[in-house]
PDB file of N, CA and C in Angstrom:
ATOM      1  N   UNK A   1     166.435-169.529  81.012  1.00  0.00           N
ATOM      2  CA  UNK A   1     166.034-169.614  79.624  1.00  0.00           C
ATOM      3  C   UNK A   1     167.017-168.804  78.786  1.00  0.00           C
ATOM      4  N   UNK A   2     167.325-169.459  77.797  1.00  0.00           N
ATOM      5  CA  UNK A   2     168.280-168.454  76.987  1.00  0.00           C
ATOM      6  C   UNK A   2     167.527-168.350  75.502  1.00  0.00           C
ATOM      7  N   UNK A   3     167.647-166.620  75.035  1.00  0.00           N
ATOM      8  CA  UNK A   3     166.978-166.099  74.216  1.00  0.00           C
ATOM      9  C   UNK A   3     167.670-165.818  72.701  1.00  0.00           C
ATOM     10  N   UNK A   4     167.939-166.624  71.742  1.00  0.00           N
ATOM     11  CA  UNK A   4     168.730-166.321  70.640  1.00  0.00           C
ATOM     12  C   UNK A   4     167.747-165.426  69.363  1.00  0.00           C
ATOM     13  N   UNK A   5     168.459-164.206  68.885  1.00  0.00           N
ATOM     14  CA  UNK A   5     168.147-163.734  67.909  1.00  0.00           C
ATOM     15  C   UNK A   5     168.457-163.286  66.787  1.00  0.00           C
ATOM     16  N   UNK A   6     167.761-163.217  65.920  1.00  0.00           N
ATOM     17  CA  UNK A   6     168.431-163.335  64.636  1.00  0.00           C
ATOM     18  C   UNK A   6     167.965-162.174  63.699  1.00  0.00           C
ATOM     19  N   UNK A   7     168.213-161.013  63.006  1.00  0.00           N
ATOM     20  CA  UNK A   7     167.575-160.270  61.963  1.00  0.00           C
ATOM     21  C   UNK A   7     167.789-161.170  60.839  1.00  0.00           C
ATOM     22  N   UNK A   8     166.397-160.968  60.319  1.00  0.00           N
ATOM     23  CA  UNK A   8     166.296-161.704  58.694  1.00  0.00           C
ATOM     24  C   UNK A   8     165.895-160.553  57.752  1.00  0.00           C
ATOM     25  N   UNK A   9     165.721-159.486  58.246  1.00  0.00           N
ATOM     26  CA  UNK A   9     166.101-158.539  56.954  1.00  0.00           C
ATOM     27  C   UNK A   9     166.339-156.956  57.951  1.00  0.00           C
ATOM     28  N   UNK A  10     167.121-156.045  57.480  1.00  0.00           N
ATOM     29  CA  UNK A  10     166.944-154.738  57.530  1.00  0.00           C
ATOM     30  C   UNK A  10     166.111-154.142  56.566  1.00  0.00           C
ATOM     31  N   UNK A  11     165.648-152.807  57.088  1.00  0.00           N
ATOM     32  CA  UNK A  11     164.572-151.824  56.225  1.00  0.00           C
ATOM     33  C   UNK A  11     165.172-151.035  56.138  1.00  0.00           C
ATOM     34  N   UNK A  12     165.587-150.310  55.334  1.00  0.00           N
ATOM     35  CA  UNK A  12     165.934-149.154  55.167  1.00  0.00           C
ATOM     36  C   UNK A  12     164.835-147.979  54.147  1.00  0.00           C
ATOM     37  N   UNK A  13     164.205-147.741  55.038  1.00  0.00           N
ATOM     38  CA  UNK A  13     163.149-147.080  54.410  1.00  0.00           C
ATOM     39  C   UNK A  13     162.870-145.507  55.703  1.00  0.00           C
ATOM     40  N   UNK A  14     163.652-143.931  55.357  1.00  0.00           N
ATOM     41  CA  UNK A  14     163.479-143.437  56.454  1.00  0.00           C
ATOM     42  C   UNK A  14     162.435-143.016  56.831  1.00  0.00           C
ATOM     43  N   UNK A  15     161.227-143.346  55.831  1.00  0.00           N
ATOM     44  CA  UNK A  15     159.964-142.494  56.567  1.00  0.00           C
ATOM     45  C   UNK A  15     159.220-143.591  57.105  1.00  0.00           C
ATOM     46  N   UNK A  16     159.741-145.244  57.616  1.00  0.00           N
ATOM     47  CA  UNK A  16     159.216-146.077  57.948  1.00  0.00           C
ATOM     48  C   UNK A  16     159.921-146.551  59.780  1.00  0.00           C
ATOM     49  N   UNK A  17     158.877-146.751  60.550  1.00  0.00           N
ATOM     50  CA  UNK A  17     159.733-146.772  61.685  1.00  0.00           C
ATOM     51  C   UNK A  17     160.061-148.320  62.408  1.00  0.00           C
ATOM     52  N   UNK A  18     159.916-149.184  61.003  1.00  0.00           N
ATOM     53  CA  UNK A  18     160.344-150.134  61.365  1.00  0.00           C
ATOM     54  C   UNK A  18     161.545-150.171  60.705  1.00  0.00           C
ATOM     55  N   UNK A  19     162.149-150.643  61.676  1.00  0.00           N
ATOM     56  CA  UNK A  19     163.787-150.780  60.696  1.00  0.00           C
ATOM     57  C   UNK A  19     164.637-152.180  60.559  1.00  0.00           C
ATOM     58  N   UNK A  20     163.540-153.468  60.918  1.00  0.00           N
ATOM     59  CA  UNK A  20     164.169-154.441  60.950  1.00  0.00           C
ATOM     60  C   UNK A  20     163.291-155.821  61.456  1.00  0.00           C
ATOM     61  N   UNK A  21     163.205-157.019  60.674  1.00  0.00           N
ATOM     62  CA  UNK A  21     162.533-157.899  61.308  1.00  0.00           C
ATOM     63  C   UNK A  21     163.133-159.094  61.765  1.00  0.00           C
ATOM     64  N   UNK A  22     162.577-159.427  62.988  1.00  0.00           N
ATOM     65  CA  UNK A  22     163.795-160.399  63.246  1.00  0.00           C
ATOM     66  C   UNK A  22     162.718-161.587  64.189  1.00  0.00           C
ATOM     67  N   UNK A  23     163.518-162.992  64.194  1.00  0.00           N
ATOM     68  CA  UNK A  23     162.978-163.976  64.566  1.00  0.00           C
ATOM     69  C   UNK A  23     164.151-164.819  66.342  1.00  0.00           C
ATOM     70  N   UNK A  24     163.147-165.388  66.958  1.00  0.00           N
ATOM     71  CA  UNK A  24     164.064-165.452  68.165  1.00  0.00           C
ATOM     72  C   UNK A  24     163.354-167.204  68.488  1.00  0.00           C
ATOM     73  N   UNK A  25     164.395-167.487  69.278  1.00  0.00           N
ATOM     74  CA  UNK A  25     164.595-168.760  69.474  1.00  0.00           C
ATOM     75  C   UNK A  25     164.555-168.959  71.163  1.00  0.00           C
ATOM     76  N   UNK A  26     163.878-169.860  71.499  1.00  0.00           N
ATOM     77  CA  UNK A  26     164.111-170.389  73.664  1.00  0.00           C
ATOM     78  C   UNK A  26     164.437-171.208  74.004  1.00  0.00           C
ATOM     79  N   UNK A  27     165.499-170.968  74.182  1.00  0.00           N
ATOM     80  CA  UNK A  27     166.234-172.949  74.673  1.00  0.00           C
ATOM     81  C   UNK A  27     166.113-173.370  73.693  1.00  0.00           C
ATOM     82  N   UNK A  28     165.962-173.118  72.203  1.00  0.00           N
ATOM     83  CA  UNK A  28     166.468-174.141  71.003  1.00  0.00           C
ATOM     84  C   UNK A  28     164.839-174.866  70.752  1.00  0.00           C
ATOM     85  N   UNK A  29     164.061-174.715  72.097  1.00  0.00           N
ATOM     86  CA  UNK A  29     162.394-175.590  71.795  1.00  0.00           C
ATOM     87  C   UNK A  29     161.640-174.643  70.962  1.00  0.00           C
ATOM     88  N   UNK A  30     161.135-173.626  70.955  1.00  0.00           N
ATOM     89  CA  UNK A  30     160.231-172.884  70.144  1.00  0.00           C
ATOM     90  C   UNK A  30     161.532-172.010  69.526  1.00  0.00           C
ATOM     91  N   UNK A  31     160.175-170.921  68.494  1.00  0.00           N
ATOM     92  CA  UNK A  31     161.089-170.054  67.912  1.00  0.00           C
ATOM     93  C   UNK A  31     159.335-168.859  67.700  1.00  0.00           C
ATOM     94  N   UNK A  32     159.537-167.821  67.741  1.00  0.00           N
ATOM     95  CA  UNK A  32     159.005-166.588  67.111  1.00  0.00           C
ATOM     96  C   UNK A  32     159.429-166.186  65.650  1.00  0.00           C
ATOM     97  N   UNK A  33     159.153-165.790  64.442  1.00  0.00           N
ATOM     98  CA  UNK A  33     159.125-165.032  63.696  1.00  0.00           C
ATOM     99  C   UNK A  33     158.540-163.984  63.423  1.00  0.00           C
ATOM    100  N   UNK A  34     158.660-163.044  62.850  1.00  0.00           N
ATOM    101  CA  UNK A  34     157.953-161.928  62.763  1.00  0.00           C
ATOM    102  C   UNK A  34     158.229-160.846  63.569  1.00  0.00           C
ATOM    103  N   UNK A  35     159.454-160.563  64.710  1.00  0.00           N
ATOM    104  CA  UNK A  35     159.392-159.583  65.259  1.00  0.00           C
ATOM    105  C   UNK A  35     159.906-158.358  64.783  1.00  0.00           C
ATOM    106  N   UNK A  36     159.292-156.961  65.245  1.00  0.00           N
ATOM    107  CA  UNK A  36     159.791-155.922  64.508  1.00  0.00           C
ATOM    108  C   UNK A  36     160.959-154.862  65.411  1.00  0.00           C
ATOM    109  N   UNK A  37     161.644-154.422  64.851  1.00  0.00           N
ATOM    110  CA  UNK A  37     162.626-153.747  65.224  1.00  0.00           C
ATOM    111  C   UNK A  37     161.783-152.089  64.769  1.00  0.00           C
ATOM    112  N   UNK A  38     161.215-151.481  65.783  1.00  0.00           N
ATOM    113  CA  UNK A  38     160.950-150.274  65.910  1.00  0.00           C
ATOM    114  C   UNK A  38     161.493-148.775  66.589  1.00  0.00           C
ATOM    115  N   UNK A  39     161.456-148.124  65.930  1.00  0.00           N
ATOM    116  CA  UNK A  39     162.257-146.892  66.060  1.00  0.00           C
ATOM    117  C   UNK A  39     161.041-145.759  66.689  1.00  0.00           C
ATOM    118  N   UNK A  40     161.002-145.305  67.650  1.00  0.00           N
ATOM    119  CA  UNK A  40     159.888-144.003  68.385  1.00  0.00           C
ATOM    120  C   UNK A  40     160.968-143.463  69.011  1.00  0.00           C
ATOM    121  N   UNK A  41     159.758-142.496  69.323  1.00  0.00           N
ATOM    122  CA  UNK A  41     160.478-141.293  70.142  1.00  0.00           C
ATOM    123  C   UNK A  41     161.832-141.609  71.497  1.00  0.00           C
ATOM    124  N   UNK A  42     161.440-142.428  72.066  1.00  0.00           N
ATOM    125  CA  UNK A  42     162.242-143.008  73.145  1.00  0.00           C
ATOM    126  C   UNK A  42     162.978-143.973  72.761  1.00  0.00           C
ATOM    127  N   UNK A  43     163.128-144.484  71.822  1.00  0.00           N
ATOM    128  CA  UNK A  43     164.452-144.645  71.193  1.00  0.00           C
ATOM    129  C   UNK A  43     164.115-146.405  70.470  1.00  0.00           C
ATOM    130  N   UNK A  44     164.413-147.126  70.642  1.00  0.00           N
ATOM    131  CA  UNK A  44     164.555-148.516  69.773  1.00  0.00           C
ATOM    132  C   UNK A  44     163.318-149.456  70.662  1.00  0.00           C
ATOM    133  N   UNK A  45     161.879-149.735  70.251  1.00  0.00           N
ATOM    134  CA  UNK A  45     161.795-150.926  70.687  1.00  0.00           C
ATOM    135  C   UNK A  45     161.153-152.233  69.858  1.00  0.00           C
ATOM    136  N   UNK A  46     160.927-153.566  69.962  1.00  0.00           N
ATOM    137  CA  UNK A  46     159.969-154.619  69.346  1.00  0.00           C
ATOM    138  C   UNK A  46     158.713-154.601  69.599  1.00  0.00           C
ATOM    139  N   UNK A  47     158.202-155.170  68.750  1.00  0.00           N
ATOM    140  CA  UNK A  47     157.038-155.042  68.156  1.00  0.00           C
ATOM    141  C   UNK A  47     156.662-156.484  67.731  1.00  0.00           C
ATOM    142  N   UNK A  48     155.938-157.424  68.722  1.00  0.00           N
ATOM    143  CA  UNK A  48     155.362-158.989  68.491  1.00  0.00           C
ATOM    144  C   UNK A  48     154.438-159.270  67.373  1.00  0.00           C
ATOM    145  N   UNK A  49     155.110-159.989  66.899  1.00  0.00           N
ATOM    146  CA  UNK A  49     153.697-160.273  66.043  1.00  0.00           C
ATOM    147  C   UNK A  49     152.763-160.709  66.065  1.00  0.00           C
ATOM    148  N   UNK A  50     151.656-160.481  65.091  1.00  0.00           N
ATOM    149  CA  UNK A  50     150.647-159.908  65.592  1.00  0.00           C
ATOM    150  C   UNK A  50     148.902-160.250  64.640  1.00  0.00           C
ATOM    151  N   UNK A  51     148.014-160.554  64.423  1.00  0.00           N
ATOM    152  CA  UNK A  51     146.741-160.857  63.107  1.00  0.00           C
ATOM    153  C   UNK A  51     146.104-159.660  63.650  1.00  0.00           C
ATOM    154  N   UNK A  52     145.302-159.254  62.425  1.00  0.00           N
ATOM    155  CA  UNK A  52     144.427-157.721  62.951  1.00  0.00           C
ATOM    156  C   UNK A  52     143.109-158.712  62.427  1.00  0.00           C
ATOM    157  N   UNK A  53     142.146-158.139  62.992  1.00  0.00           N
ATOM    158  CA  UNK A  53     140.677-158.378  62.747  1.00  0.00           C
ATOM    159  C   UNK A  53     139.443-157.029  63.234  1.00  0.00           C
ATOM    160  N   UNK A  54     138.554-157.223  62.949  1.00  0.00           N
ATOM    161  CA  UNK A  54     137.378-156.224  62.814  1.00  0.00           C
ATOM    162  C   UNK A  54     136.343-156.587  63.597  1.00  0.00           C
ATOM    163  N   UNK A  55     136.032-156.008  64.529  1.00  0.00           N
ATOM    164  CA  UNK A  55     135.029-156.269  65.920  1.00  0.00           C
ATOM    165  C   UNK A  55     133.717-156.016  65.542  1.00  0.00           C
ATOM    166  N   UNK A  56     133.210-156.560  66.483  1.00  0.00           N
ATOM    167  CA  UNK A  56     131.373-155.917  66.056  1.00  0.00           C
ATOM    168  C   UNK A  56     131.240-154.587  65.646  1.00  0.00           C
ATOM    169  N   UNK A  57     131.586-153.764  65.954  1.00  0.00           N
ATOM    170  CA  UNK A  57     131.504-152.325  65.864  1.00  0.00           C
ATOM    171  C   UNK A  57     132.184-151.434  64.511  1.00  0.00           C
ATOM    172  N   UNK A  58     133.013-152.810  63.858  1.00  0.00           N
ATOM    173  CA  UNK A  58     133.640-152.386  62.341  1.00  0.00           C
ATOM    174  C   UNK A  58     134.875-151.520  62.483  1.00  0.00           C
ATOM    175  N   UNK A  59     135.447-151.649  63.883  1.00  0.00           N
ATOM    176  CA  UNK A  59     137.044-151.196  64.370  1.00  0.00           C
ATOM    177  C   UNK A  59     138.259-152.176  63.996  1.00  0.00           C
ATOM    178  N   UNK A  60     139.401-151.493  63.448  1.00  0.00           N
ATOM    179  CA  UNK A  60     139.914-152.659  62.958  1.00  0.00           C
ATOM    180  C   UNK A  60     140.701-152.689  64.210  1.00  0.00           C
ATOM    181  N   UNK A  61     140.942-154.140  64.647  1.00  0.00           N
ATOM    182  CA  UNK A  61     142.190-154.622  65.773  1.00  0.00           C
ATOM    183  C   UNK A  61     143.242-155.200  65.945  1.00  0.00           C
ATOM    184  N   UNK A  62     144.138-155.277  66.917  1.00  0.00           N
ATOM    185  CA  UNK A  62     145.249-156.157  66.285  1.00  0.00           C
ATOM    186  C   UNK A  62     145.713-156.963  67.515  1.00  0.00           C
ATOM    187  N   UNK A  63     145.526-158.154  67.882  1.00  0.00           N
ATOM    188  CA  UNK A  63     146.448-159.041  68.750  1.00  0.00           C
ATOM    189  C   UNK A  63     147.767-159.957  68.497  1.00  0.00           C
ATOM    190  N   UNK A  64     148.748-160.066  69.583  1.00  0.00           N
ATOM    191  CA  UNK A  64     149.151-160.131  68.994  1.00  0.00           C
ATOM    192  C   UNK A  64     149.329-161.550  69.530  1.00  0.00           C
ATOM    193  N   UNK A  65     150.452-162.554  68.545  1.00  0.00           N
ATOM    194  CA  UNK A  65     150.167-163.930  68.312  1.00  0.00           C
ATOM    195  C   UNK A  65     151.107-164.644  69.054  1.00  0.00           C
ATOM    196  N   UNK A  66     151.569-163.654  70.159  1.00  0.00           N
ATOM    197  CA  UNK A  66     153.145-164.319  71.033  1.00  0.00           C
ATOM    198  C   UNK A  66     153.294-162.812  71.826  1.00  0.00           C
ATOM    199  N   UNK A  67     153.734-163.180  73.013  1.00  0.00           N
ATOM    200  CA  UNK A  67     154.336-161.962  73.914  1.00  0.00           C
ATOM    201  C   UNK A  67     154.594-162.810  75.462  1.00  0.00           C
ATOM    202  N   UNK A  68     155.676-162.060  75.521  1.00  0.00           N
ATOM    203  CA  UNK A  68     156.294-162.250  77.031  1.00  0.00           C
ATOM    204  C   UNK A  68     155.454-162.486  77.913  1.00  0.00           C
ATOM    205  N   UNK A  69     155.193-163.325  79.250  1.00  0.00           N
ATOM    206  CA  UNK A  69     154.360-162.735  80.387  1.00  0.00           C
ATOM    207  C   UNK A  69     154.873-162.487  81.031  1.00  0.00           C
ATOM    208  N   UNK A  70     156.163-162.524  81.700  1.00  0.00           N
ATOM    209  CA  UNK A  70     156.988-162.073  82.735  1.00  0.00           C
ATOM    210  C   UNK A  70     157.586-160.912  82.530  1.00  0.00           C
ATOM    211  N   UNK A  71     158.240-159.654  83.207  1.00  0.00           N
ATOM    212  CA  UNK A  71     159.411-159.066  83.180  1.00  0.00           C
ATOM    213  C   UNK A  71     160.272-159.513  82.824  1.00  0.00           C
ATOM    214  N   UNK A  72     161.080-160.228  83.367  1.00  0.00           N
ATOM    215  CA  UNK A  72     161.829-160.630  82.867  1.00  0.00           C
ATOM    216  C   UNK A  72     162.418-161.190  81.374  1.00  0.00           C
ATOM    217  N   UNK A  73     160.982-162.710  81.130  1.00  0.00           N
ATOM    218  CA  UNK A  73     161.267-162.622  80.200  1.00  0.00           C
ATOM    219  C   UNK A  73     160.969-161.389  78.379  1.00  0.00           C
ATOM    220  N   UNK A  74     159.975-160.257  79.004  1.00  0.00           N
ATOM    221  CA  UNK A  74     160.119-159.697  77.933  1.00  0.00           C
ATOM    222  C   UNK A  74     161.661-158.782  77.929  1.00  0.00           C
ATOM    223  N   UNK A  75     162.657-158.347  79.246  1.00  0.00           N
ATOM    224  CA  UNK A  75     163.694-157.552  78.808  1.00  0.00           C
ATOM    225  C   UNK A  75     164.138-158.500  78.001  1.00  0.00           C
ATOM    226  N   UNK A  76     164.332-160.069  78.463  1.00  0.00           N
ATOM    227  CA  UNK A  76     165.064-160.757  77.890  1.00  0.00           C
ATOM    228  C   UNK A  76     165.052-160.864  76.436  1.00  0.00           C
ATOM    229  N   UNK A  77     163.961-160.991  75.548  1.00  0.00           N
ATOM    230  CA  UNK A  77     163.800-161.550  74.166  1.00  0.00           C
ATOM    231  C   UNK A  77     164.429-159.248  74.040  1.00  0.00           C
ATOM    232  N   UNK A  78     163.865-158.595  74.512  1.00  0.00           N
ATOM    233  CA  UNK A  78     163.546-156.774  73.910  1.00  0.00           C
ATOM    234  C   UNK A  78     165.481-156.827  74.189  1.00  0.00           C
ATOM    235  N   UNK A  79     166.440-157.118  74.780  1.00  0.00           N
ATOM    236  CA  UNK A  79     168.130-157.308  75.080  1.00  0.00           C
ATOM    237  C   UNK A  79     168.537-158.104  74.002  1.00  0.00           C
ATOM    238  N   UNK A  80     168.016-159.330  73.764  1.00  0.00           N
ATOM    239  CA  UNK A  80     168.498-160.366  72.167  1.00  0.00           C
ATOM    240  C   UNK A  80     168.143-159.785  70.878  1.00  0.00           C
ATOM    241  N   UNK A  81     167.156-159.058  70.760  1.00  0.00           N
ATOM    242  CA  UNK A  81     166.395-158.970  69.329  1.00  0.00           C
ATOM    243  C   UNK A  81     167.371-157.476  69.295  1.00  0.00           C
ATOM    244  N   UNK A  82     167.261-156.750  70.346  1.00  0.00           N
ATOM    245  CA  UNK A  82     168.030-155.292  69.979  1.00  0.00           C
ATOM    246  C   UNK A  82     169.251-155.331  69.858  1.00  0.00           C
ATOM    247  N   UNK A  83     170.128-156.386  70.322  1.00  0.00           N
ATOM    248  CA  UNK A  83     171.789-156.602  70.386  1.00  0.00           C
ATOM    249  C   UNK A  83     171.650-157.330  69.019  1.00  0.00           C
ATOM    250  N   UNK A  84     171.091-157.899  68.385  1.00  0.00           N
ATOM    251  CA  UNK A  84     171.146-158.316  67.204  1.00  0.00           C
ATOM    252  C   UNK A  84     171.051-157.346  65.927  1.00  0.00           C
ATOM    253  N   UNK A  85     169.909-156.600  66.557  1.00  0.00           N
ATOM    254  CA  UNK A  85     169.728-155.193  65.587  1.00  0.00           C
ATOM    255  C   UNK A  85     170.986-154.774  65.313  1.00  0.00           C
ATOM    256  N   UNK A  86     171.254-154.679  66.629  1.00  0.00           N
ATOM    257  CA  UNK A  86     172.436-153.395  66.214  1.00  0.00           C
ATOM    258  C   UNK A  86     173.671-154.359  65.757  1.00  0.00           C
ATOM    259  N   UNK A  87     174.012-155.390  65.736  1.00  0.00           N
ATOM    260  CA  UNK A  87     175.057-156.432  65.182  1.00  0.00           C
ATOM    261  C   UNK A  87     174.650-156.507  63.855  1.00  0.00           C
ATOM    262  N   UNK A  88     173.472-156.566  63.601  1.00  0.00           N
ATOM    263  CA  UNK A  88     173.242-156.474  62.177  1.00  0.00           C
ATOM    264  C   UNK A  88     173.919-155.304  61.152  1.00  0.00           C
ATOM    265  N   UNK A  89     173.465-154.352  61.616  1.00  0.00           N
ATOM    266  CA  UNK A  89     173.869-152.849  61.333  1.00  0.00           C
ATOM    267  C   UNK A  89     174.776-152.308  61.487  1.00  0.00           C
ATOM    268  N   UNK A  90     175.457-152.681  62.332  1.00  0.00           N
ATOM    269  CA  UNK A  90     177.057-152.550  61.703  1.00  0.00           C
ATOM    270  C   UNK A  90     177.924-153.171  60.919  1.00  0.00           C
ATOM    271  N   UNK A  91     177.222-154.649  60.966  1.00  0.00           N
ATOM    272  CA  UNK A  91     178.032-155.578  60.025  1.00  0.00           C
ATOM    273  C   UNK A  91     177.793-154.807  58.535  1.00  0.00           C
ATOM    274  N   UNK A  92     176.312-154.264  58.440  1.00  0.00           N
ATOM    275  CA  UNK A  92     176.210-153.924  56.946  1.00  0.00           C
ATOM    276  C   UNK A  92     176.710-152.653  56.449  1.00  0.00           C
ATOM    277  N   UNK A  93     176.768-152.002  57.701  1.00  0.00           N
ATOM    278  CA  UNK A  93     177.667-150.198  56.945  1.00  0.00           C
ATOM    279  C   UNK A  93     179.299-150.871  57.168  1.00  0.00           C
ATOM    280  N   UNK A  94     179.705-152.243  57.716  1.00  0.00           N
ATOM    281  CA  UNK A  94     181.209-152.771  57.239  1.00  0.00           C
ATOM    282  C   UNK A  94     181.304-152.814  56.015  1.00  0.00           C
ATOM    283  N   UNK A  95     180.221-153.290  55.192  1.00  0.00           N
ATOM    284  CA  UNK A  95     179.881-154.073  54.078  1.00  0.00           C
ATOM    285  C   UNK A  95     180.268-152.949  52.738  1.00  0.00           C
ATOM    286  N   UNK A  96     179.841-151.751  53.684  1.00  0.00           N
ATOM    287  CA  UNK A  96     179.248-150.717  52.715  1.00  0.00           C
ATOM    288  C   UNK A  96     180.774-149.508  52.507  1.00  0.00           C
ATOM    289  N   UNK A  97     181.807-149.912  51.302  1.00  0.00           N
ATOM    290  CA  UNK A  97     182.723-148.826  50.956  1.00  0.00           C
ATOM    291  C   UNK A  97     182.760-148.647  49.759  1.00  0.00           C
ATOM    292  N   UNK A  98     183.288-147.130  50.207  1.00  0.00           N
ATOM    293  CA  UNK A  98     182.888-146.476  49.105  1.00  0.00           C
ATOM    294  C   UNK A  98     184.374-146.250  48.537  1.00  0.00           C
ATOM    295  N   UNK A  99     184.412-146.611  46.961  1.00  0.00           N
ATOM    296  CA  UNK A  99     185.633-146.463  46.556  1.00  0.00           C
ATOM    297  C   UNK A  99     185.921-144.655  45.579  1.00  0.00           C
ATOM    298  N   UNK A 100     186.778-144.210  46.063  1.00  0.00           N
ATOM    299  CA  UNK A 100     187.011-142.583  45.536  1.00  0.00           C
ATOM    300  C   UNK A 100     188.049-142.790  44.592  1.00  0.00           C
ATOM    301  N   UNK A 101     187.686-141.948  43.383  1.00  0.00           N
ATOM    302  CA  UNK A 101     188.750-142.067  42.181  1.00  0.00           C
ATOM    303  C   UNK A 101     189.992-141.701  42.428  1.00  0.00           C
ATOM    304  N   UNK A 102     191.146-142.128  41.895  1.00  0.00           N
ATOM    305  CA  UNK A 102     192.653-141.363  42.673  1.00  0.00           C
ATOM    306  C   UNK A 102     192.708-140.253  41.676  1.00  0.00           C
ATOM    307  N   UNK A 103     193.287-139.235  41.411  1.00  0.00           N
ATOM    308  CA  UNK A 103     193.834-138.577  40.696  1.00  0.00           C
ATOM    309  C   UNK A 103     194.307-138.600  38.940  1.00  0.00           C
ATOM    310  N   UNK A 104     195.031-139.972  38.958  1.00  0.00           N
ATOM    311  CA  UNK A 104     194.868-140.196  37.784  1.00  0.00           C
ATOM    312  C   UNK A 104     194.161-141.081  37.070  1.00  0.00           C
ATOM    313  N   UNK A 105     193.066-142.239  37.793  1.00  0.00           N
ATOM    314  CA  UNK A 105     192.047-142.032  37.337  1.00  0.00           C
ATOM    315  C   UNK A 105     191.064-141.357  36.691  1.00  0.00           C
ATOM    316  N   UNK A 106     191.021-139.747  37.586  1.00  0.00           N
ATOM    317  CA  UNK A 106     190.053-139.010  37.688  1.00  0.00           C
ATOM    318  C   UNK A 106     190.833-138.617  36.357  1.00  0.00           C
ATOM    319  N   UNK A 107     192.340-138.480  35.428  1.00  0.00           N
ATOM    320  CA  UNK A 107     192.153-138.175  34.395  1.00  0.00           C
ATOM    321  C   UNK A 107     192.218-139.003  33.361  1.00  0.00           C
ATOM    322  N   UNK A 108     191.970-140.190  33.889  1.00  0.00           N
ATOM    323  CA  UNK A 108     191.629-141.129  31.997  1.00  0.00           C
ATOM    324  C   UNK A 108     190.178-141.297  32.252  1.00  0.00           C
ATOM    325  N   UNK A 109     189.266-140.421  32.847  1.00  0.00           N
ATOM    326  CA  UNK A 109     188.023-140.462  32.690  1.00  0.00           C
ATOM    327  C   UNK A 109     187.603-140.570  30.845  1.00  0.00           C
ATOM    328  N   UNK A 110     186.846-140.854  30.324  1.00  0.00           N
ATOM    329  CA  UNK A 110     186.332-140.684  29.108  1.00  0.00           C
ATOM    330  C   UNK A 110     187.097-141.471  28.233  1.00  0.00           C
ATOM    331  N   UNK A 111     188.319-141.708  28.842  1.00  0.00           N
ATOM    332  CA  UNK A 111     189.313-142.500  27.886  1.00  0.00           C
ATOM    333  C   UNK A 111     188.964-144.187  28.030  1.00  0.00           C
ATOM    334  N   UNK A 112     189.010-144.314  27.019  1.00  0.00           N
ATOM    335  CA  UNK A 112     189.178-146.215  26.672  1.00  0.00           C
ATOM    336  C   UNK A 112     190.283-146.641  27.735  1.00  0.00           C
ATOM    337  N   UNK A 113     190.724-147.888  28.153  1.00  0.00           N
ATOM    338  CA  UNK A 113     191.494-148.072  28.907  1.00  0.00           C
ATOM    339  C   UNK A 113     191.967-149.601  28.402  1.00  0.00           C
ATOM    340  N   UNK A 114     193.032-149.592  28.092  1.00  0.00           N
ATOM    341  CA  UNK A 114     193.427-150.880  27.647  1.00  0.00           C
ATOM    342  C   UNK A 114     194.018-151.844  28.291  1.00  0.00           C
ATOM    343  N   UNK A 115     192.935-152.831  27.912  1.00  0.00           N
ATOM    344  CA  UNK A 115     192.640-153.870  28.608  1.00  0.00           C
ATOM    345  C   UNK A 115     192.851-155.541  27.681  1.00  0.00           C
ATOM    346  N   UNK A 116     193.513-156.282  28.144  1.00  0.00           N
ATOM    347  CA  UNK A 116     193.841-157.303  27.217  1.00  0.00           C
ATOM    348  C   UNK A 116     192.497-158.236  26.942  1.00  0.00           C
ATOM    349  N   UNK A 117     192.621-158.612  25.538  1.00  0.00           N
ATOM    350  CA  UNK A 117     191.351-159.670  25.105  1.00  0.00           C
ATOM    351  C   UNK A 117     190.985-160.646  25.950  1.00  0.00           C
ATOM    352  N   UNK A 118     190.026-161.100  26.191  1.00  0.00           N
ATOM    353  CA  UNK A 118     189.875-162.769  26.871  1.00  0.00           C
ATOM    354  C   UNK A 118     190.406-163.602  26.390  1.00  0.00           C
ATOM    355  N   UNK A 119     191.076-164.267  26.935  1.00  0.00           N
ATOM    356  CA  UNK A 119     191.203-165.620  26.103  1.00  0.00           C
ATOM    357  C   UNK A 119     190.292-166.745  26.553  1.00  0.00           C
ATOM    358  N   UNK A 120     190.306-167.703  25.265  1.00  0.00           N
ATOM    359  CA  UNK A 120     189.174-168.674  25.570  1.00  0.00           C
ATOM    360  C   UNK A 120     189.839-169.988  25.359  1.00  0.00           C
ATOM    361  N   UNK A 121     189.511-171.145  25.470  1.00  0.00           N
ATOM    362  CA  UNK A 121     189.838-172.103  25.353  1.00  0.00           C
ATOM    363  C   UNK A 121     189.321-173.033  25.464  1.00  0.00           C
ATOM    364  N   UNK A 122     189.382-174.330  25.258  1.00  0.00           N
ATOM    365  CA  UNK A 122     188.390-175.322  24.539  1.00  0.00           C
ATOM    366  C   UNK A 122     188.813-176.530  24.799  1.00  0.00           C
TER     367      UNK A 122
END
């Protein structure tokens, strides 16, 4: 079986320990959405998705709506969804430069800078 995955968004939120949701594909026949990219103590894992509901007893619960039954196949989808994570996340701190003023920039700060009119045309 081959396991394709995809992040459809990063979180960047640090007091949140999800950091990413992502959707996975099996042999091209089904697909999952909703999986979470979670951050704990022991380091990176997913998180299936999942409906919560309220039992006789007025406890709230949560099952979840897809999960592995094999070993295998859960390293397999927890190896795609996390190699994606992290492909994600570097592509976006690529994304991310930061441009530093040169010197003489830094002294026509405040100054107008002349710049030619638009031209328009018709």
């Amino acid at each position: 079986m081959k396991v394709n995955a995809t992040i459809n968004r990063l979180i960047d939120k640090p007091d949140s320990s999800v950091k990413a949701i992502a959707s996975a594909s099996f042999d091209g026949y089904y697909a999952v959405h909703g999986i979470k990219v979670c951050s704990g103590e022991k380091g990176l894992f997913i998180s299936m998705p999942s409906t919560s509901f309220t039992n006789s007893s007025g406890e709230k619960k949560y099952q979840d709506t897809f999960h592995p039954i094999t070993k295998g196949a859960r390293e397999a989808l927890h190896s795609a969804v996390i190699r994606a994570y992290n492909a994600a996340l570097a592509q976006s701190q690529q994304a991310e430069i930061e441009v530093q003023d040169t010197p003489d920039e830094e002294e026509s700060e405040g100054q107008e800078l002349d710049e030619p009119d638009p031209v328009m045309s018709m």
